[in-house]
Protein backbone atom coordinates (compact mmCIF):
# COMPACT_ATOMS: atom_id res chain seq x y z
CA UNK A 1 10.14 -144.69 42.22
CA UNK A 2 7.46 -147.36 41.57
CA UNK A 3 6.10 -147.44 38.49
CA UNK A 4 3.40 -149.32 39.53
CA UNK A 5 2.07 -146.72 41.47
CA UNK A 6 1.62 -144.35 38.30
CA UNK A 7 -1.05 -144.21 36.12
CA UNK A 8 -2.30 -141.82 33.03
CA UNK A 9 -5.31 -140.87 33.23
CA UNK A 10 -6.82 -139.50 29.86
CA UNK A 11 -10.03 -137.68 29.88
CA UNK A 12 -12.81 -137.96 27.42
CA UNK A 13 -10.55 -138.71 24.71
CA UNK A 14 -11.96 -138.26 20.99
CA UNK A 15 -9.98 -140.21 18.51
CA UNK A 16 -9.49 -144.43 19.32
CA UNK A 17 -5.82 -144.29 17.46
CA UNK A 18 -4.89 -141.62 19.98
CA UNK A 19 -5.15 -144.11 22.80
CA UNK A 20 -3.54 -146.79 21.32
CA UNK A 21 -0.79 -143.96 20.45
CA UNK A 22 -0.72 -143.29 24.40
CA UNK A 23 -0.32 -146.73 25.39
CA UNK A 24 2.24 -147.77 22.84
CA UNK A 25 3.90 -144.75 24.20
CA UNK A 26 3.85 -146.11 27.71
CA UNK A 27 4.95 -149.12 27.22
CA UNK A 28 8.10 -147.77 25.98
CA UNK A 29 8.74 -145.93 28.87
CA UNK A 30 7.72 -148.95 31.23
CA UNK A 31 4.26 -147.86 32.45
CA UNK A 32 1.37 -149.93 32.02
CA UNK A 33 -1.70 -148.24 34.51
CA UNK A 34 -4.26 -146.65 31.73
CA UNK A 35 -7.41 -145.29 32.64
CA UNK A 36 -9.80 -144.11 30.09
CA UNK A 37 -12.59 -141.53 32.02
CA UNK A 38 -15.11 -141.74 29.14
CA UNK A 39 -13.80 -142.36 25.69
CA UNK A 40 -15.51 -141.21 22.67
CA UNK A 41 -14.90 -144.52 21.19
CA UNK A 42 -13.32 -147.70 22.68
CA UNK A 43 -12.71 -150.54 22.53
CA UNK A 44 -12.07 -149.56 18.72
CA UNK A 45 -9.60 -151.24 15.98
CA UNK A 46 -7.75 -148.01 15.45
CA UNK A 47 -6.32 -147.87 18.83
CA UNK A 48 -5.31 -151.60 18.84
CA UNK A 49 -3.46 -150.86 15.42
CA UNK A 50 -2.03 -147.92 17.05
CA UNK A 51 -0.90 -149.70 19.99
CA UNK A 52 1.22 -152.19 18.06
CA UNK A 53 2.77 -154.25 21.21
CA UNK A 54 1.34 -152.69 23.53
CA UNK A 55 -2.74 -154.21 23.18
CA UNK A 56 -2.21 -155.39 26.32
CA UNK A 57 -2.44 -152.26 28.43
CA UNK A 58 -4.83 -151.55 26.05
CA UNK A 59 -7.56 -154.67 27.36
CA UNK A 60 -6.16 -153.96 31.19
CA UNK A 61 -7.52 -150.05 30.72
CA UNK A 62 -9.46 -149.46 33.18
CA UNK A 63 -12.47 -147.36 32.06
CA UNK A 64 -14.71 -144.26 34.26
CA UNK A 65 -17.59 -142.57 33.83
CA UNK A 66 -16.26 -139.37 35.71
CA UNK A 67 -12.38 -137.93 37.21
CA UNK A 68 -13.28 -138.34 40.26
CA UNK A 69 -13.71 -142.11 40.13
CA UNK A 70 -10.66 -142.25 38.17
CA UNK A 71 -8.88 -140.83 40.62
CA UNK A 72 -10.72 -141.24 43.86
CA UNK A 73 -8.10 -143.39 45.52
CA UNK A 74 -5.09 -141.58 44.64
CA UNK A 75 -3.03 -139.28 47.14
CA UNK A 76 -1.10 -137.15 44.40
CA UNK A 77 -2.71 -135.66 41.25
CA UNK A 78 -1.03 -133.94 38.72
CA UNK A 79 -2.56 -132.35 35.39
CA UNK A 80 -1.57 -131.31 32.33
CA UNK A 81 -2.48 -127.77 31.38
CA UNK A 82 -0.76 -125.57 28.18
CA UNK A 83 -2.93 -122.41 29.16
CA UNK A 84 -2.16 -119.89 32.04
CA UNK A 85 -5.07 -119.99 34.86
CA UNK A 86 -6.46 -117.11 36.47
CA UNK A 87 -5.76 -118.11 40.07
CA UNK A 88 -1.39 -119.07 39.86
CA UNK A 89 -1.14 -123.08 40.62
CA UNK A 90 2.11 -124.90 41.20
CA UNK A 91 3.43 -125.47 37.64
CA UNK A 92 6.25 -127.20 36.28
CA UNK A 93 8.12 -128.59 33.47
CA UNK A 94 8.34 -132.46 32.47
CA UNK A 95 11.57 -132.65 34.44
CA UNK A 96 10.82 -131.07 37.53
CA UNK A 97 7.28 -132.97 37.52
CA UNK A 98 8.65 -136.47 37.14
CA UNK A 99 11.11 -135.72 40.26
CA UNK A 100 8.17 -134.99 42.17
CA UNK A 101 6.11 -138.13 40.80
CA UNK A 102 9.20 -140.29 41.33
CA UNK A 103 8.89 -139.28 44.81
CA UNK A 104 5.46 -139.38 45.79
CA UNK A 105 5.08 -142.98 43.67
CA UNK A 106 7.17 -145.38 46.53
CA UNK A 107 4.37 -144.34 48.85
CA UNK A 108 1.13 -143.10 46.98
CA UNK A 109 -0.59 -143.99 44.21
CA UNK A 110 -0.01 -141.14 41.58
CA UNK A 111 -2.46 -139.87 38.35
CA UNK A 112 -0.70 -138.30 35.82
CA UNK A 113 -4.28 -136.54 33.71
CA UNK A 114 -4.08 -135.90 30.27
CA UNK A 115 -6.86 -133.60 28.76
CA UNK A 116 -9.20 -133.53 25.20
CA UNK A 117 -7.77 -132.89 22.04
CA UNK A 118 -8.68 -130.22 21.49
CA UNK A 119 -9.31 -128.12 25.06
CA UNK A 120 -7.00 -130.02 27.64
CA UNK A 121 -8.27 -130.04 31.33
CA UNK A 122 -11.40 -128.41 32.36
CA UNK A 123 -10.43 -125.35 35.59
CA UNK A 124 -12.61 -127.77 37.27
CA UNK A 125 -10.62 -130.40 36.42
CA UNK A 126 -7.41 -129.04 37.26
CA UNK A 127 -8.51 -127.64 40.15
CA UNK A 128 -8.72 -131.44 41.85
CA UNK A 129 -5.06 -131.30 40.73
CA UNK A 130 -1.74 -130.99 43.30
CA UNK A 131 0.78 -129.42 40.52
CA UNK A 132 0.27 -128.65 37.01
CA UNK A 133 2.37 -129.85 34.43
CA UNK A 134 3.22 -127.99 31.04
CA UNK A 135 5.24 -128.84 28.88
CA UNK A 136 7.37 -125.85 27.17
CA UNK A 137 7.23 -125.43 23.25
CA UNK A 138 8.44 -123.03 20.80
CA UNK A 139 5.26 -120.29 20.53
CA UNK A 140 5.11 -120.68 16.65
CA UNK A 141 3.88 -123.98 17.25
CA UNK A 142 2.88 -125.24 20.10
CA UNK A 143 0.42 -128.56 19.39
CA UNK A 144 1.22 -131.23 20.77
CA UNK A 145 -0.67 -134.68 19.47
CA UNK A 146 -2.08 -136.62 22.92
CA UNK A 147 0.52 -139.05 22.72
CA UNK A 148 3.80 -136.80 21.99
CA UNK A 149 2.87 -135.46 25.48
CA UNK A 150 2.31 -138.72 27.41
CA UNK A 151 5.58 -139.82 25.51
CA UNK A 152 7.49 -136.81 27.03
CA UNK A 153 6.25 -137.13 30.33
CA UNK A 154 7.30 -140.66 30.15
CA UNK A 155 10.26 -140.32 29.21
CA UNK A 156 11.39 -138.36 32.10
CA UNK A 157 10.48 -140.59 34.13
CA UNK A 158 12.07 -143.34 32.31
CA UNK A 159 15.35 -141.15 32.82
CA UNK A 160 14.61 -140.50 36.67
CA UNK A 161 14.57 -144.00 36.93
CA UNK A 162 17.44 -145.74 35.17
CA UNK A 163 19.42 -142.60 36.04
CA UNK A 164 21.87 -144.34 38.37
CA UNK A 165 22.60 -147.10 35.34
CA UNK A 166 23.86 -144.83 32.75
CA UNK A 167 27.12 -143.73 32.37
CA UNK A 168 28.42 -140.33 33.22
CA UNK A 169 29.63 -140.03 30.00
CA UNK A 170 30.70 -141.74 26.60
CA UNK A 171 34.21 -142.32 27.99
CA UNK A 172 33.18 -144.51 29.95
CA UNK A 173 31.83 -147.05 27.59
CA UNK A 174 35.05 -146.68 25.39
CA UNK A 175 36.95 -150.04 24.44
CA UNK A 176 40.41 -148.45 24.17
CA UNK A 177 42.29 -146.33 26.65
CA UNK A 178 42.60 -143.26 25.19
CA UNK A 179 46.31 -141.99 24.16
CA UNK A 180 48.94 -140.31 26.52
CA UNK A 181 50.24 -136.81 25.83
CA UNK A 182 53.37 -138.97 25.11
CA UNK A 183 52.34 -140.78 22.65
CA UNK A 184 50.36 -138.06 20.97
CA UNK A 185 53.60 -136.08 20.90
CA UNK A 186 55.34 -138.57 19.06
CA UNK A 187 52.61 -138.81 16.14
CA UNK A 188 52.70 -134.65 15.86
CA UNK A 189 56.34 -135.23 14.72
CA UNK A 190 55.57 -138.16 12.82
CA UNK A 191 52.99 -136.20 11.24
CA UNK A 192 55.18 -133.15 10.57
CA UNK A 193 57.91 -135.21 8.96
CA UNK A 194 55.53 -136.79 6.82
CA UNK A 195 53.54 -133.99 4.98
CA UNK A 196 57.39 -132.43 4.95
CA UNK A 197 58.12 -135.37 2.98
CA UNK A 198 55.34 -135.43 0.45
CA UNK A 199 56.28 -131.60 0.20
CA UNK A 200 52.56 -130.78 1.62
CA UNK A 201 54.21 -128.70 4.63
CA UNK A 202 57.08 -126.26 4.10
CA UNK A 203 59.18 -125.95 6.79
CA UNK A 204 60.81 -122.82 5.76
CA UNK A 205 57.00 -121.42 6.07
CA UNK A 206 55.18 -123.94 7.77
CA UNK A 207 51.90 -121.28 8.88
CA UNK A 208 49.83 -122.58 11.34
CA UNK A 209 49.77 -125.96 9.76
CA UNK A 210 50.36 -128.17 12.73
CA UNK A 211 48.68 -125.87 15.22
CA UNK A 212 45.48 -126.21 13.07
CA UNK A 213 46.00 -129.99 12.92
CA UNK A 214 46.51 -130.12 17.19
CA UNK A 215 43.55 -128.04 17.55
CA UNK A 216 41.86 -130.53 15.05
CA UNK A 217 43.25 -133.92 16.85
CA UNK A 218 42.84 -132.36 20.22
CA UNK A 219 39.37 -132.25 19.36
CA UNK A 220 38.36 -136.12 18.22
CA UNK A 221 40.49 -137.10 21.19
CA UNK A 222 42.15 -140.11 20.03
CA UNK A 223 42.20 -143.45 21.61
CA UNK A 224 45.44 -145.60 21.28
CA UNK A 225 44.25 -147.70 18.55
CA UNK A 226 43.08 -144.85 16.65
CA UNK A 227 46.51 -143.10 17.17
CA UNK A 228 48.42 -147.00 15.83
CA UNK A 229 46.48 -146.57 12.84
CA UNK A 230 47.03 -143.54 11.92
CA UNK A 231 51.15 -143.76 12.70
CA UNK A 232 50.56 -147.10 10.32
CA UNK A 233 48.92 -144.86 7.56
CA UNK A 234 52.08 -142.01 8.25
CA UNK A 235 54.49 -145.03 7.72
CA UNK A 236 53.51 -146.57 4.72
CA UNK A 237 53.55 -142.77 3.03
CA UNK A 238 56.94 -141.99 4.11
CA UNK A 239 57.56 -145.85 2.31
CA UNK A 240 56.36 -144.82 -0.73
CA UNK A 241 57.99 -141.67 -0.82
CA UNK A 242 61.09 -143.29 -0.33
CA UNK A 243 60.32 -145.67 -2.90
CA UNK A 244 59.31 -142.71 -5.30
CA UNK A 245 62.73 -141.03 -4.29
CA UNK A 246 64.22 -144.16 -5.30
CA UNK A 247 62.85 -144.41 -8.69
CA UNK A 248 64.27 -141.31 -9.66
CA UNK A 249 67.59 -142.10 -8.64
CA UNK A 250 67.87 -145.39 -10.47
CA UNK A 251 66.31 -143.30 -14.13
């Protein structure tokens, strides 16, 4: 993928803070291409307060009069609709989209069209389109604010792109080894002949005391350090136990 090769395009966008919303939003995600195709109102001071850090995509957006010069000179189109069209169109989901961007982007220069406030995309509009994009929401409530979207569609391809740098999962990042059946063994029985001692299990009707605490342990998944401090905590109880056991004695 080359983000360089991407740009959002908003059309005749009504509210200043709403850009500067966008391109904060961008800059997040590591895009920086704005075009503007006919603001309401910009340059304006709401969308530089809105933009926080990111006033500099703001002063490189490039601004149209029309779509088609926004757009003239690139090879894939894609455009953001939330209603169904009369004549079917290729439509996908954030996910799906950005694999598609991320594709065409190392060769072709990409537009990524955002719509007005409050109507989206004209048909003629989306018609100059390759795919559409929507982005699923619950049907109670389904308004999105201009930059949640752009944000969303970001942020997949943020994840497209740095998807061969994360890890495959959280064990991977973990700073202990995690413990051996072995030594988790050895703390069940440590366990059971410590809430024996403190008279919290009964052994003459111990339940489903330790199977509850397995299932519970099995669970977190300890890691060898967590297991040491925990044997620690079993063997300073059974110490004071002991100790109690010997203050009785000596009365």
């Amino acid at each position: 993928m080359n983000l360089d090769n991407i740009r959002i395009v908003l059309v005749n966008t009504t509210h200043p803070g709403n850009i500067g919303g966008v391109a904060r939003a961008m800059k997040n995600m590591g895009l920086s291409r704005l075009y503007l195709v006919a603001p309401e109102k910009f340059p304006d001071e709401q969308a530089v307060w809105r933009a926080a850090a990111a006033g500099d995509l703001l002063e490189r957006a490039v601004i149209t009069a029309s779509v088609e010069e926004a757009i003239g000179d690139c090879q894939f189109v894609v455009g953001t609709s939330a209603r169904e069209r009369r004549i079917p169109w290729p439509l996908l989901d954030p996910r799906q989209c950005a694999a598609r961007i991320g594709e065409s982007s190392g060769r072709e220069q990409v537009a990524i069209m955002f719509g007005r406030e409050d109507r989206g995309l004209t048909n003629e509009e989306l018609q100059l389109c390759n795919l559409h994009l929507h982005i699923p929401t619950a049907d109670a409530y389904s308004s999105l604010n201009l930059a949640m979207a752009v944000q969303i569609v970001c942020y997949e391809l943020r994840m497209l792109l740095v998807a061969d740098k994360l890890p495959v999962s959280e064990d991977e990042q973990w700073d202990t080894p995690f413990c051996t059946v072995a030594n988790l063994e050895r703390f069940y029985v440590h366990l059971e002949q410590t809430l024996t001692a403190i008279e919290f299990l009964d052994p003459a009707a111990p339940r489903q005391l330790m199977a509850r605490l397995r299932r519970l342990y099995g669970r977190v998944r300890l890691d060898e350090m967590e297991l040491n401090i925990l044997r620690g905590i079993l063997t300073e109880t059974q110490k004071w136990v002991e100790l109690g056991r010997r203050g009785e004695k000596a009365e």
